[in-house]
N, C-alpha and C. Protein backbone atom coordinates (compact mmCIF):
# COMPACT_ATOMS: atom_id res chain seq x y z
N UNK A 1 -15.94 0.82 9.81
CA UNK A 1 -15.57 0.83 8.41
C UNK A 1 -14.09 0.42 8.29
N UNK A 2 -14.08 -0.44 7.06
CA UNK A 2 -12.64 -0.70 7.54
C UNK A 2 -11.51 0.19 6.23
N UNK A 3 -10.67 0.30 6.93
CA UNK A 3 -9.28 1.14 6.03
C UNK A 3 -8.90 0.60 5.02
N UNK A 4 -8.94 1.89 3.96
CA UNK A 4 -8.90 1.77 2.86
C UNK A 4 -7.44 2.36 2.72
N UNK A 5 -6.21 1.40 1.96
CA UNK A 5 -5.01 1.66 1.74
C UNK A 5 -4.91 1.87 0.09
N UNK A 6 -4.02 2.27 -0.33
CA UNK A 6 -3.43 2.78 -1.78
C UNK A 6 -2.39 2.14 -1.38
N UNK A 7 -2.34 0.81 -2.44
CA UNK A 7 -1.21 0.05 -2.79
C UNK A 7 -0.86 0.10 -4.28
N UNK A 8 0.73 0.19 -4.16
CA UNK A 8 1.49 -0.37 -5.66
C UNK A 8 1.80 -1.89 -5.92
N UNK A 9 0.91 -2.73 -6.96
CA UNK A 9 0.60 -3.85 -6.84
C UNK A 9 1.83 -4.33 -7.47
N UNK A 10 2.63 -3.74 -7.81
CA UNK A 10 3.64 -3.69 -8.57
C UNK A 10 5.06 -4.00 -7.61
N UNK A 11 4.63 -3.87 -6.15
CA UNK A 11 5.59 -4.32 -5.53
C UNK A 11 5.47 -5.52 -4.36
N UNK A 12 4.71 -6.10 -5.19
CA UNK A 12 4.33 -7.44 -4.62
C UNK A 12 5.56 -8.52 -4.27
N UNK A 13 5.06 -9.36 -3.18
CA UNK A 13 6.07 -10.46 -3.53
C UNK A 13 5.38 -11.54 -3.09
N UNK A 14 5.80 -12.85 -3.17
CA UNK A 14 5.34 -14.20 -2.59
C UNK A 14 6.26 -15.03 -1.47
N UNK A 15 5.85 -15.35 -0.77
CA UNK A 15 6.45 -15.99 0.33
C UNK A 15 5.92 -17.64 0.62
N UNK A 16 5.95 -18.51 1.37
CA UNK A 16 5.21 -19.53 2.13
C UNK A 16 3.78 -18.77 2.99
N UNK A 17 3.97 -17.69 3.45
CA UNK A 17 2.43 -17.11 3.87
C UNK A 17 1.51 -16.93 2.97
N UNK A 18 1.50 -16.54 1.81
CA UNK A 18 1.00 -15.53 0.53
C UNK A 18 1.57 -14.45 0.09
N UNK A 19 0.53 -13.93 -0.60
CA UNK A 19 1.10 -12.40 -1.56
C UNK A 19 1.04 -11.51 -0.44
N UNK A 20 2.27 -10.74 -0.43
CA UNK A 20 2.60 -9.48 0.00
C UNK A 20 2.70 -8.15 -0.57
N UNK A 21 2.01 -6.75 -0.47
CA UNK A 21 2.42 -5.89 -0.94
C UNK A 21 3.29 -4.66 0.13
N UNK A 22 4.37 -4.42 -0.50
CA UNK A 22 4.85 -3.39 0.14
C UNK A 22 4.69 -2.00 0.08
N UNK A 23 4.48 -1.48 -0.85
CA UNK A 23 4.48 0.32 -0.98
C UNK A 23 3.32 0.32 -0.43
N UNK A 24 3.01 0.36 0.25
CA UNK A 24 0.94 1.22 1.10
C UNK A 24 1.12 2.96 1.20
N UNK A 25 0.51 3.66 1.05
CA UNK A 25 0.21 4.92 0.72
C UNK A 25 -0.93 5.34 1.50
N UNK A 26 -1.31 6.03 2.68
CA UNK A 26 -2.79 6.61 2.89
C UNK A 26 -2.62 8.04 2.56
N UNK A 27 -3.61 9.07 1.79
CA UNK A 27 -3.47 9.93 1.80
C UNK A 27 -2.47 10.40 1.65
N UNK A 28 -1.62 9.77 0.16
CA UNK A 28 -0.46 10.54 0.16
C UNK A 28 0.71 10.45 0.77
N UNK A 29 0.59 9.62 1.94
CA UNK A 29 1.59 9.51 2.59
C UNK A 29 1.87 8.06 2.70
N UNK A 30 3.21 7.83 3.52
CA UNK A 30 3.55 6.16 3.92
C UNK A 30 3.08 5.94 4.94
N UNK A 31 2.65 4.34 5.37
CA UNK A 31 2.24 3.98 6.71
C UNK A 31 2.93 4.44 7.56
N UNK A 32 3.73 4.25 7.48
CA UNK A 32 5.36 4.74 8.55
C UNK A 32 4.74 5.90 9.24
N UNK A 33 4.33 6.98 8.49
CA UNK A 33 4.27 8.29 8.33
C UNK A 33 2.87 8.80 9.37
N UNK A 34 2.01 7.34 9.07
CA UNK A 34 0.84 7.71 10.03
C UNK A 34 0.60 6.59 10.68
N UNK A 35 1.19 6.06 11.46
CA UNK A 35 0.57 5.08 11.98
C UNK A 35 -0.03 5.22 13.02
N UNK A 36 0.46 6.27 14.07
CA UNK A 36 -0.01 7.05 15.18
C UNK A 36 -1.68 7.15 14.60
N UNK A 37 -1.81 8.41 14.15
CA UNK A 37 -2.97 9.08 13.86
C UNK A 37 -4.18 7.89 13.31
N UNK A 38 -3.41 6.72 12.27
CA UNK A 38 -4.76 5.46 11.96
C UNK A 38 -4.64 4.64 13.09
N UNK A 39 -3.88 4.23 13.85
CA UNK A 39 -4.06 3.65 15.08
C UNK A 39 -3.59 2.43 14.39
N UNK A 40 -2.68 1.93 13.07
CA UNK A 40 -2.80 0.52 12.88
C UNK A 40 -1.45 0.07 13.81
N UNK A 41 -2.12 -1.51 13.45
CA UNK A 41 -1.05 -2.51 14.68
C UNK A 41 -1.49 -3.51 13.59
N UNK A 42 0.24 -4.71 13.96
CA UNK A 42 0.12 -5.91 13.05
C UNK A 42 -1.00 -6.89 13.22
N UNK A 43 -2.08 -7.13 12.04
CA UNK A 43 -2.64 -8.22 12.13
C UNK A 43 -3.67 -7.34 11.55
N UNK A 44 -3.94 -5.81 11.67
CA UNK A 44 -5.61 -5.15 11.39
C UNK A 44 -5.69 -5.46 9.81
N UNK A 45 -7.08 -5.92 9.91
CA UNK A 45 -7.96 -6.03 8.67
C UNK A 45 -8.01 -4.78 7.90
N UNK A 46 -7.63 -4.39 6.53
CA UNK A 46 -7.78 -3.49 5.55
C UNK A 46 -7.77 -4.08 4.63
N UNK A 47 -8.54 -3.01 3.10
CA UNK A 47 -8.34 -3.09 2.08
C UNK A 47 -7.23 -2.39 1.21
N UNK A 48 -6.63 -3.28 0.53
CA UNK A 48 -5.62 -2.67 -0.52
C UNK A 48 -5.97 -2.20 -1.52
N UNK A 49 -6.07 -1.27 -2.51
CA UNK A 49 -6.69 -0.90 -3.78
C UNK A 49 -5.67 -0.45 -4.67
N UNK A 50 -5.88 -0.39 -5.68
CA UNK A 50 -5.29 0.16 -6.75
C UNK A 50 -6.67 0.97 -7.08
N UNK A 51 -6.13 2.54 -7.82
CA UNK A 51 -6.90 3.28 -9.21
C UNK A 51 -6.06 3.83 -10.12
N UNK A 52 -6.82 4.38 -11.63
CA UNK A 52 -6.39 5.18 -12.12
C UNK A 52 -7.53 5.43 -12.36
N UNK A 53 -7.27 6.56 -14.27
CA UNK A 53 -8.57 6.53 -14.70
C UNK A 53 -9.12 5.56 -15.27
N UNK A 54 -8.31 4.48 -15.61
CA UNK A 54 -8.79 3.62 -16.13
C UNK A 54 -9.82 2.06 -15.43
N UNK A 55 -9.15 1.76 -14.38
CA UNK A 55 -9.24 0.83 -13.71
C UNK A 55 -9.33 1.02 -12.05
N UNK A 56 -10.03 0.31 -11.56
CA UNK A 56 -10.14 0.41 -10.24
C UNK A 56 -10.51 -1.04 -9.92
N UNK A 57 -9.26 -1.95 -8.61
CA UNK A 57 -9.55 -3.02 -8.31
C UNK A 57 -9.19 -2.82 -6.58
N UNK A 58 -9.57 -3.71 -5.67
CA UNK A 58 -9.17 -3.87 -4.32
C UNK A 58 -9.07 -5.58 -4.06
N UNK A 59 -8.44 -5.70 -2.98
CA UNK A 59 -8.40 -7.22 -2.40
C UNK A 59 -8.96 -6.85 -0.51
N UNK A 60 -9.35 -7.70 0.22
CA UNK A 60 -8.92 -7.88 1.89
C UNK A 60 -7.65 -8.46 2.08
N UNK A 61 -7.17 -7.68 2.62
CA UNK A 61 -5.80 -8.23 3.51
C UNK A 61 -5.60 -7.36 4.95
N UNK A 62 -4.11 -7.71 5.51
CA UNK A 62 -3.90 -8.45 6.73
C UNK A 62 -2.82 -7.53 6.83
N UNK A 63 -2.04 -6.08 7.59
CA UNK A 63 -1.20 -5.59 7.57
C UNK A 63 -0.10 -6.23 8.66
N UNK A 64 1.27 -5.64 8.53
CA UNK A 64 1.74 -6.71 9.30
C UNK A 64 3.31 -6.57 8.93
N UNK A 65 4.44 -6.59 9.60
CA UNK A 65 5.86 -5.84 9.54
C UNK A 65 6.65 -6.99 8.73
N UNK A 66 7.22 -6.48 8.16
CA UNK A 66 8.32 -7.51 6.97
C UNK A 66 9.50 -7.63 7.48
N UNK A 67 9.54 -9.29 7.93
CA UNK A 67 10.08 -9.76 8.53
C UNK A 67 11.94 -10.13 7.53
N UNK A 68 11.38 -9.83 6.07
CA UNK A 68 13.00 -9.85 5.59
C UNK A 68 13.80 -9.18 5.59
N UNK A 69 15.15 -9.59 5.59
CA UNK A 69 16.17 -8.52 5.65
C UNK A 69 15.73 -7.11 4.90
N UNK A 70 15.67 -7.64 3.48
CA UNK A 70 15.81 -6.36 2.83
C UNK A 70 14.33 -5.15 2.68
N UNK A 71 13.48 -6.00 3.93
CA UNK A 71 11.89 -4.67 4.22
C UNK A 71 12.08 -4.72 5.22
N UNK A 72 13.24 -4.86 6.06
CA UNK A 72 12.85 -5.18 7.85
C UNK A 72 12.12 -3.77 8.49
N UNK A 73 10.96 -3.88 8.78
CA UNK A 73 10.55 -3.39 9.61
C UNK A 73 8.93 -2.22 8.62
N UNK A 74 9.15 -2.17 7.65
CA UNK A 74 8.27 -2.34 6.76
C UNK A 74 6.97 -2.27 6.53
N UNK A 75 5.61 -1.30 6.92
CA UNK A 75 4.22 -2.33 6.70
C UNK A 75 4.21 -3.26 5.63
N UNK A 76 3.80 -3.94 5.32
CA UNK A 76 3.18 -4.57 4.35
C UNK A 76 1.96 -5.23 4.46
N UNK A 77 1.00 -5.31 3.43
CA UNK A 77 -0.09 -6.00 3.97
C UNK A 77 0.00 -7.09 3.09
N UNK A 78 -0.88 -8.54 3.75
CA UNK A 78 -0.63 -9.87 3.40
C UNK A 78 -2.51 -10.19 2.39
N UNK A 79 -2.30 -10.64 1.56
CA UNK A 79 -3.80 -10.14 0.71
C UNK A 79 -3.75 -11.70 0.24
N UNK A 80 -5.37 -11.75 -0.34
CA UNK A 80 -5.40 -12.99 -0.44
C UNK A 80 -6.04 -13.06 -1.86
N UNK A 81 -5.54 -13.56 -3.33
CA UNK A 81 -6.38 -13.73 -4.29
C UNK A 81 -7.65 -13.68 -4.52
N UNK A 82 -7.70 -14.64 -3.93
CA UNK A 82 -9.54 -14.95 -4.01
C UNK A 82 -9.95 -13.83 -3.25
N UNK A 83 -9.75 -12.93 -2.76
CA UNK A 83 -10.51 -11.62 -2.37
C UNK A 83 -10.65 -10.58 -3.55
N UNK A 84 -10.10 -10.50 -4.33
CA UNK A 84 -10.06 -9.72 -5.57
C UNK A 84 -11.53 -9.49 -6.33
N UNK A 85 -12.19 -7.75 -5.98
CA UNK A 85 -13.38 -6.95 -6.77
C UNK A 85 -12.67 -6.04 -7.34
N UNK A 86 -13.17 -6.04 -8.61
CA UNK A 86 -13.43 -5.16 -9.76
C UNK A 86 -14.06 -4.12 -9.35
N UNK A 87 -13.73 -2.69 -9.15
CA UNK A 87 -14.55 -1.57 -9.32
C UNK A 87 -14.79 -1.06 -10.46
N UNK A 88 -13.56 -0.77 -11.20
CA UNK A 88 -14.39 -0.42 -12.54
C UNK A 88 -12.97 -0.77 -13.42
């Protein structure tokens, strides 16, 4: 099954690779915070999601360390438009 992340889509950015999001959240917490215990490493396949009560959307993307100055060292995952479902 693959990992399901809580992203703030709101802190997106664009590069020459694609869209990037930075804030990831599992359970409340930052990647940073668990990376041990999910076992992730740069390149693993997850989903990013957003909810509230209102809306619920996800993309597939690509986690992976931010290579700019000002996220150095960073998860971020690398997501791809055209992956974008509507949950509700």
């Amino acid at each position: 099954m693959t990992l399901r992340i809580d992203a703030d889509f709101n802190s997106c950015l664009e590069d020459s690779r694609g869209f990037w999001c930075c804030c990831l959240r599992h359970n409340e917490r930052t990647l940073d915070e668990c990376t041990e215990e999910l076992g992730l490493y740069d390149g693993m396949p997850v989903v990013i999601f957003y909810q509230d009560e209102l809306e619920e959307f996800e993309y597939d993307a690509i986690l992976g360390h931010s290579l700019d100055v000002h996220w150095m060292g960073m998860w971020m995952a690398r997501f791809e438009e055209s992956t974008f479902r509507r949950i509700r």
